[in-house]
PDB file of N, CA and C in Angstrom:
ATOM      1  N   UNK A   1       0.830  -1.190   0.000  1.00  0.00           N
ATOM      2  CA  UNK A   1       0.000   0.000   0.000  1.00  0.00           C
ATOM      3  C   UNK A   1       0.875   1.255   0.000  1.00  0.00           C
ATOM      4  N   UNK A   2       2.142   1.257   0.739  1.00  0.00           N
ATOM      5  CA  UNK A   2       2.865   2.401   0.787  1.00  0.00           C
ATOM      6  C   UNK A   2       3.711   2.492  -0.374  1.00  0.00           C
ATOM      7  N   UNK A   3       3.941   1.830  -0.697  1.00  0.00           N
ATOM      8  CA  UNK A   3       4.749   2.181  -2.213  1.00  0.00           C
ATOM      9  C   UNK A   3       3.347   2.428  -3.543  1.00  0.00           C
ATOM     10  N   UNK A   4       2.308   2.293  -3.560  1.00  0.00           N
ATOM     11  CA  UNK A   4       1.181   2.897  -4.164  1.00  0.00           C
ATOM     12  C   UNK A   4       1.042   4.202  -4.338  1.00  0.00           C
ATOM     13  N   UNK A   5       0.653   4.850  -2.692  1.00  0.00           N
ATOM     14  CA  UNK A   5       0.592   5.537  -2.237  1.00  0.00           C
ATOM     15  C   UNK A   5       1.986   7.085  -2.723  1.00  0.00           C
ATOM     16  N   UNK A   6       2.911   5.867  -2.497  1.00  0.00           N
ATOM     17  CA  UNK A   6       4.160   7.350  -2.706  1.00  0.00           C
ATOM     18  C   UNK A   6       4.226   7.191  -4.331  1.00  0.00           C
ATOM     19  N   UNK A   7       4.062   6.712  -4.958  1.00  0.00           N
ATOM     20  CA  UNK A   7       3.960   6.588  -6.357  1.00  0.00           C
ATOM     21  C   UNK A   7       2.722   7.509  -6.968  1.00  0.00           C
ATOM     22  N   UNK A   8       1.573   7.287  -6.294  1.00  0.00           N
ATOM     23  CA  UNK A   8       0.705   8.172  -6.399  1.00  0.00           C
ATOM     24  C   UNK A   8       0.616   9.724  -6.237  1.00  0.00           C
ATOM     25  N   UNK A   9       1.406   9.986  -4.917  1.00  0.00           N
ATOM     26  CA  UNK A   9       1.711  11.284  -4.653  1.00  0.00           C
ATOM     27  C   UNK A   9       3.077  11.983  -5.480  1.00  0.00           C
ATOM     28  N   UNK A  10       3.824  10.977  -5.715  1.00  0.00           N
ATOM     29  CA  UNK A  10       4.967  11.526  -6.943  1.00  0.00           C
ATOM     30  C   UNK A  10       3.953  12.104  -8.117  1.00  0.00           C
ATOM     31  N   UNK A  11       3.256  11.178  -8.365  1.00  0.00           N
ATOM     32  CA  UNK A  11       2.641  11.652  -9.961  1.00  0.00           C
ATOM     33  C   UNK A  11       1.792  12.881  -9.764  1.00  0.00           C
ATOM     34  N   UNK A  12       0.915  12.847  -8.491  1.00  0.00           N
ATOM     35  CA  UNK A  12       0.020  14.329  -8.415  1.00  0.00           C
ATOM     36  C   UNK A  12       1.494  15.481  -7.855  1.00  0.00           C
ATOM     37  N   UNK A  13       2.309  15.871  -7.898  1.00  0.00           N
ATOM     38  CA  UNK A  13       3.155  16.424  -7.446  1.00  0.00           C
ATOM     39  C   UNK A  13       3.939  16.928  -8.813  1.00  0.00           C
ATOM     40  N   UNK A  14       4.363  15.862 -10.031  1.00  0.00           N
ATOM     41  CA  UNK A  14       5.400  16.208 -10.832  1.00  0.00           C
ATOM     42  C   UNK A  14       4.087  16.444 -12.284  1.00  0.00           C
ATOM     43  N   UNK A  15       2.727  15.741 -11.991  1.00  0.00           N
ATOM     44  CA  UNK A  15       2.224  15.878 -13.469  1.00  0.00           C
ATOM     45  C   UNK A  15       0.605  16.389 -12.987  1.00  0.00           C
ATOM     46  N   UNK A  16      -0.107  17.205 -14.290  1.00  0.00           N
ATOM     47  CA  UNK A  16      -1.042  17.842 -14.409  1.00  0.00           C
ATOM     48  C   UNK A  16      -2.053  16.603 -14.685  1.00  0.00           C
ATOM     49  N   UNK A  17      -2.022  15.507 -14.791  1.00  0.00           N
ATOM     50  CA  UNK A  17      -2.958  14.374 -14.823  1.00  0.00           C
ATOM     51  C   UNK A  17      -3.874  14.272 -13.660  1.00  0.00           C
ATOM     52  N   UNK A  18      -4.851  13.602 -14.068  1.00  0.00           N
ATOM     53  CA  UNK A  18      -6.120  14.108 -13.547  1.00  0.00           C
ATOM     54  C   UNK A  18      -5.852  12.765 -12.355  1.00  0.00           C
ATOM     55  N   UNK A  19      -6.457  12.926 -11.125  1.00  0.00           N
ATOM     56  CA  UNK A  19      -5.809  12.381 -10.284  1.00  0.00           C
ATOM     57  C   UNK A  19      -7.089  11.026 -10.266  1.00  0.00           C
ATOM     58  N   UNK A  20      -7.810  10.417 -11.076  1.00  0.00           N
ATOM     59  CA  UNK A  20      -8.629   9.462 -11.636  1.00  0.00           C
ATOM     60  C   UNK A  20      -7.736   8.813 -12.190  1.00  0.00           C
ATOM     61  N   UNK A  21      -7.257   9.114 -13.241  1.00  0.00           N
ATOM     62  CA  UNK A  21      -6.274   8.744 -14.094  1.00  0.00           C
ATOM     63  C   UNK A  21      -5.175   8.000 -12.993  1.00  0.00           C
ATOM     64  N   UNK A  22      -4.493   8.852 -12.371  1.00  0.00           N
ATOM     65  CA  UNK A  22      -3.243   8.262 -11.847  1.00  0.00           C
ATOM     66  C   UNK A  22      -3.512   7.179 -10.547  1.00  0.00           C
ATOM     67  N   UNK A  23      -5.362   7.559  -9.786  1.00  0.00           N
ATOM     68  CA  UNK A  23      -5.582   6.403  -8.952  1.00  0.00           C
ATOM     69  C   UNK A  23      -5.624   5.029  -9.478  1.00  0.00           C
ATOM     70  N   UNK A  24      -6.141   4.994 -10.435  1.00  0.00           N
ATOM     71  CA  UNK A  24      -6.239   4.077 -11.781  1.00  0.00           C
ATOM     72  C   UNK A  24      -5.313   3.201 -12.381  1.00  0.00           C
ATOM     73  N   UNK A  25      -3.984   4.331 -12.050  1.00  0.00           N
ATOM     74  CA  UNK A  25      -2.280   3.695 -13.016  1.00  0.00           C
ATOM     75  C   UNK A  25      -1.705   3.151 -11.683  1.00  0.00           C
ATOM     76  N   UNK A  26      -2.184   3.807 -10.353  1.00  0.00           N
ATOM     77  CA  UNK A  26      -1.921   3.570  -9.098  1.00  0.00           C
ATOM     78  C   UNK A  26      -2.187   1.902  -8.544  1.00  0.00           C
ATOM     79  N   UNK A  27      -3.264   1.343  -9.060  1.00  0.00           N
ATOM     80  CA  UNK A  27      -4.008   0.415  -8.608  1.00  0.00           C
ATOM     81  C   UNK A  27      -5.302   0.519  -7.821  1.00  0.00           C
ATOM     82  N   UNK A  28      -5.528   1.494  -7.744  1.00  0.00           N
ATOM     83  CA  UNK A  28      -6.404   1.846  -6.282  1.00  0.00           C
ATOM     84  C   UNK A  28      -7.993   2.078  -7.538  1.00  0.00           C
ATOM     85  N   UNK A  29      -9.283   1.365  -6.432  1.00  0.00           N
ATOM     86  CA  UNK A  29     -10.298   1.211  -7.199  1.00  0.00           C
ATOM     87  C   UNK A  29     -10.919   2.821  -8.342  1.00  0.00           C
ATOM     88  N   UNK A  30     -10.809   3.523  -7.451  1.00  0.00           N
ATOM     89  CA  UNK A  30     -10.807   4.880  -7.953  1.00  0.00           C
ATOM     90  C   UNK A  30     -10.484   6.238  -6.988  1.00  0.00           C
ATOM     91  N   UNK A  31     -10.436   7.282  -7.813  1.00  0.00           N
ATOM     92  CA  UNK A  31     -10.169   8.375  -7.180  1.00  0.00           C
ATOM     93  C   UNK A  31     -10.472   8.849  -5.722  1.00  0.00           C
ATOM     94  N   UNK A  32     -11.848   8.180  -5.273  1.00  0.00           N
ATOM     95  CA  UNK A  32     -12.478   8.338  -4.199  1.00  0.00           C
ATOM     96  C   UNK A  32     -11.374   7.499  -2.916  1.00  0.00           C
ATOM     97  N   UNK A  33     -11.110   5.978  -3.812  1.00  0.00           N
ATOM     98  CA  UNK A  33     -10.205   5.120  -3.156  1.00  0.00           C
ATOM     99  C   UNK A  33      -8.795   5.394  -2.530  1.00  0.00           C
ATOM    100  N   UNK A  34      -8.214   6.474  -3.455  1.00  0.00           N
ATOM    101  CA  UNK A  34      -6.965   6.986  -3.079  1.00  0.00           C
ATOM    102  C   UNK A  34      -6.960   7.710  -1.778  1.00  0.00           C
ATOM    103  N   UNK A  35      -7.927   9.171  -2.243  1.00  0.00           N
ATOM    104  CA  UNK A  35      -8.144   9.954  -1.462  1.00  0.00           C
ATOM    105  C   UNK A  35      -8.531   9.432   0.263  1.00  0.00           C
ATOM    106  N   UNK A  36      -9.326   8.595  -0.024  1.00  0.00           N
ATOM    107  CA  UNK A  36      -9.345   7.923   1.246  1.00  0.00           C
ATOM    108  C   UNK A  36      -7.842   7.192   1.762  1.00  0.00           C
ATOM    109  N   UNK A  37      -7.266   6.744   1.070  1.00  0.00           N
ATOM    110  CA  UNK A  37      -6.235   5.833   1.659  1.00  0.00           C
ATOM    111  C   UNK A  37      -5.745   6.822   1.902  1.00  0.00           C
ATOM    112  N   UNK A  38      -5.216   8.103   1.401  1.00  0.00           N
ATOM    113  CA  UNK A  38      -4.183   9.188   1.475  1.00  0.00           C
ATOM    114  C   UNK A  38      -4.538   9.510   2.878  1.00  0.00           C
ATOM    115  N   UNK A  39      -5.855  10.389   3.191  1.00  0.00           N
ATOM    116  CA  UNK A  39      -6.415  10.437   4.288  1.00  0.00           C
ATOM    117  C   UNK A  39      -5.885   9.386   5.641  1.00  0.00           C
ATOM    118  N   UNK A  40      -6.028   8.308   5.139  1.00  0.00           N
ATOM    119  CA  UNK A  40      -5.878   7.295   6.091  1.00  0.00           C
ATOM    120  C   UNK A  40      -4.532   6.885   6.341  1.00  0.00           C
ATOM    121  N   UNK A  41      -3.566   6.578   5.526  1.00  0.00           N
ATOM    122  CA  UNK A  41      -2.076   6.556   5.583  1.00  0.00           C
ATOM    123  C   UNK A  41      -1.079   7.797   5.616  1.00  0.00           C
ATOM    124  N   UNK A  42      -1.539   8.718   4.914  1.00  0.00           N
ATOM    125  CA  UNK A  42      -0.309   9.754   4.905  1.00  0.00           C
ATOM    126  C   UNK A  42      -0.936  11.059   5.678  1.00  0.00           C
ATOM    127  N   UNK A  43      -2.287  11.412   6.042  1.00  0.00           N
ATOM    128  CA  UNK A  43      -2.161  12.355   7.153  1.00  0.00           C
ATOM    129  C   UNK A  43      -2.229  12.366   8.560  1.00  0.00           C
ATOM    130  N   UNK A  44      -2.254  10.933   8.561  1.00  0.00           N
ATOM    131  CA  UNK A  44      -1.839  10.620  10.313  1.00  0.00           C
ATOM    132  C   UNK A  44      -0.057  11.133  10.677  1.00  0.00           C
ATOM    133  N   UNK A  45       0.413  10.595   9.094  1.00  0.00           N
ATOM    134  CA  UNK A  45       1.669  10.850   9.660  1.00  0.00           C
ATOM    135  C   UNK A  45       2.479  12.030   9.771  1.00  0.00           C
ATOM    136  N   UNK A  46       1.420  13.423   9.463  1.00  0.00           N
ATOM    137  CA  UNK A  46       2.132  14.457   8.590  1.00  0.00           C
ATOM    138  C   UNK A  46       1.265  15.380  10.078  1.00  0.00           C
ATOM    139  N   UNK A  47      -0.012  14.650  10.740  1.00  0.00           N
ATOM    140  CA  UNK A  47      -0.298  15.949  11.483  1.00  0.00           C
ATOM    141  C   UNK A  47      -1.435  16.853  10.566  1.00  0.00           C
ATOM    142  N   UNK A  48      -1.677  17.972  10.857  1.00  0.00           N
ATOM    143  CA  UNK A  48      -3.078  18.654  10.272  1.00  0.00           C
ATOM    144  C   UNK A  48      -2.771  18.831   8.973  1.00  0.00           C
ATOM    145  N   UNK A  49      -3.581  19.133   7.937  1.00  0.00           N
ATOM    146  CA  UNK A  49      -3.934  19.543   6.978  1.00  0.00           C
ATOM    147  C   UNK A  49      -4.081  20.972   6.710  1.00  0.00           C
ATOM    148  N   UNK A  50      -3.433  21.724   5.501  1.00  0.00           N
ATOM    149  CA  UNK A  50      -3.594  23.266   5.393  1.00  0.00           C
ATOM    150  C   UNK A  50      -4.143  22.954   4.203  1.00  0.00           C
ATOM    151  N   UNK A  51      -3.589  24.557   3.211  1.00  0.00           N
ATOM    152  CA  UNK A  51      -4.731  24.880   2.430  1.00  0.00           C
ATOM    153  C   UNK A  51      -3.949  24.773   0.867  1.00  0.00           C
ATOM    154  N   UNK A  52      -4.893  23.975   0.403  1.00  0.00           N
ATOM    155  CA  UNK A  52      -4.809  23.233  -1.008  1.00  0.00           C
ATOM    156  C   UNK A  52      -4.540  24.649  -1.734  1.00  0.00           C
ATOM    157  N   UNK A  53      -3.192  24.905  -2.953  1.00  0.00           N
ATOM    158  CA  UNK A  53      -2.915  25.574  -3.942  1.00  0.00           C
ATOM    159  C   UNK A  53      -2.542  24.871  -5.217  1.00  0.00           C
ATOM    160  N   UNK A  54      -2.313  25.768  -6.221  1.00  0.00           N
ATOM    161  CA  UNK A  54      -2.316  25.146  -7.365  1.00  0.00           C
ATOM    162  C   UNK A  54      -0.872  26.414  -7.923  1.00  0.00           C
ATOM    163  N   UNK A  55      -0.233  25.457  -8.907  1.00  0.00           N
ATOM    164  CA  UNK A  55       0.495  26.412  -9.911  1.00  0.00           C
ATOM    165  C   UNK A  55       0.099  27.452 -10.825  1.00  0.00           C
ATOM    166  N   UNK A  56       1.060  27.919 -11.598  1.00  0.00           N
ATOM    167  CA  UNK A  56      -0.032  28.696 -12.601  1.00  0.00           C
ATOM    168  C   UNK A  56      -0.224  27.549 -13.690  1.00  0.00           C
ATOM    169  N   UNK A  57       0.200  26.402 -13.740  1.00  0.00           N
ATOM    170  CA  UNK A  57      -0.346  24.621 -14.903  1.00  0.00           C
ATOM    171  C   UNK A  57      -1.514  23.813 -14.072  1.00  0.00           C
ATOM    172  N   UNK A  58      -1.657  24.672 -13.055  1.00  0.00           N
ATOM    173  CA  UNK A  58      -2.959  23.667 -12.307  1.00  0.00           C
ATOM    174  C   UNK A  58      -2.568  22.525 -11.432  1.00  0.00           C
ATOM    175  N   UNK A  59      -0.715  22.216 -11.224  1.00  0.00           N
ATOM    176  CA  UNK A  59      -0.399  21.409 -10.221  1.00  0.00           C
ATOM    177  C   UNK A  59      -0.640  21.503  -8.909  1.00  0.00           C
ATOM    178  N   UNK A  60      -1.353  20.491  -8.177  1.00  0.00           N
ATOM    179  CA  UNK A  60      -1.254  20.392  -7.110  1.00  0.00           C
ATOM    180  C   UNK A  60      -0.153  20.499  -6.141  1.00  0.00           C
ATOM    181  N   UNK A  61      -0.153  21.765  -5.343  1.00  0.00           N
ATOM    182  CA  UNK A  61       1.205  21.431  -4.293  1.00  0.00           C
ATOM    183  C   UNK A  61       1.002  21.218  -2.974  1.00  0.00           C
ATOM    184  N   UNK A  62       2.377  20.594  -2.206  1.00  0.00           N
ATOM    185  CA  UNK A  62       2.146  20.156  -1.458  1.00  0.00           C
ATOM    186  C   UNK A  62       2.412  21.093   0.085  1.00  0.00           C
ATOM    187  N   UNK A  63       1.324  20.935   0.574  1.00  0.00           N
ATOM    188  CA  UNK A  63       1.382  21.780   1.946  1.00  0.00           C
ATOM    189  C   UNK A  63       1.710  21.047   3.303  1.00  0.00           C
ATOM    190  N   UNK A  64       2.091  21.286   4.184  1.00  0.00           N
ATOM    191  CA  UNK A  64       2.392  20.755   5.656  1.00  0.00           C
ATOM    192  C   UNK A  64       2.733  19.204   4.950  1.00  0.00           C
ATOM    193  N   UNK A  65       3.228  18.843   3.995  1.00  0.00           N
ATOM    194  CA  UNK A  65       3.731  17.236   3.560  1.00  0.00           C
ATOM    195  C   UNK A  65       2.675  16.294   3.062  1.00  0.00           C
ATOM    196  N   UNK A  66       1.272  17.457   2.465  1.00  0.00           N
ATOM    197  CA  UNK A  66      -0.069  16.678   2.869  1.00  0.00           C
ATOM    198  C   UNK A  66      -0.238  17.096   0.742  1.00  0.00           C
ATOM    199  N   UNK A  67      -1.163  15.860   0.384  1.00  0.00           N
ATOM    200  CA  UNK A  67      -1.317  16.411  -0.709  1.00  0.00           C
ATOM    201  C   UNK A  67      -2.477  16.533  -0.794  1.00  0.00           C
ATOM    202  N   UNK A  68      -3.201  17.957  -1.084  1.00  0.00           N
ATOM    203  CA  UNK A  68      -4.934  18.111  -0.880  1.00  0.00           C
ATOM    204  C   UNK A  68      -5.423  17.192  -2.247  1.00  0.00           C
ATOM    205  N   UNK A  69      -5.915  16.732  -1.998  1.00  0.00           N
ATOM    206  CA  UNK A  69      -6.824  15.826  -3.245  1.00  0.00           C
ATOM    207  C   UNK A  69      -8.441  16.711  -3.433  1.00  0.00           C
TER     208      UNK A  69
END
């Protein structure tokens, strides 16, 4: 699950792909599926959640180590 997971968050981090798409290339049932696991594995370990931004290409970045989905 954790090597999914960081594979997943590499790709929403380095590419503008729609994060369906990459839950998908990920293994994970769908987008909803990730987001939950993300939730569940990677913000226990990171502590609270801040506030979701974007580039000027629409990339997702990453805040407090958390990736807003």
């Amino acid at each position: 699950m954790q090597q999914r997971l960081e594979y997943a968050r590499g790709e929403l981090a380095r590419t503008g792909r729609p994060i369906a798409e990459i839950a998908t290339e990920a293994d994970f049932a769908d987008q909803s599926h990730l987001t939950r696991m993300m939730r569940r594995y990677v913000a226990p370990l990171h502590g609270c959640c801040g506030t979701a931004t974007a580039d000027a290409d629409g990339r997702r970045e990453v805040v407090s180590g958390l990736f807003h989905l």
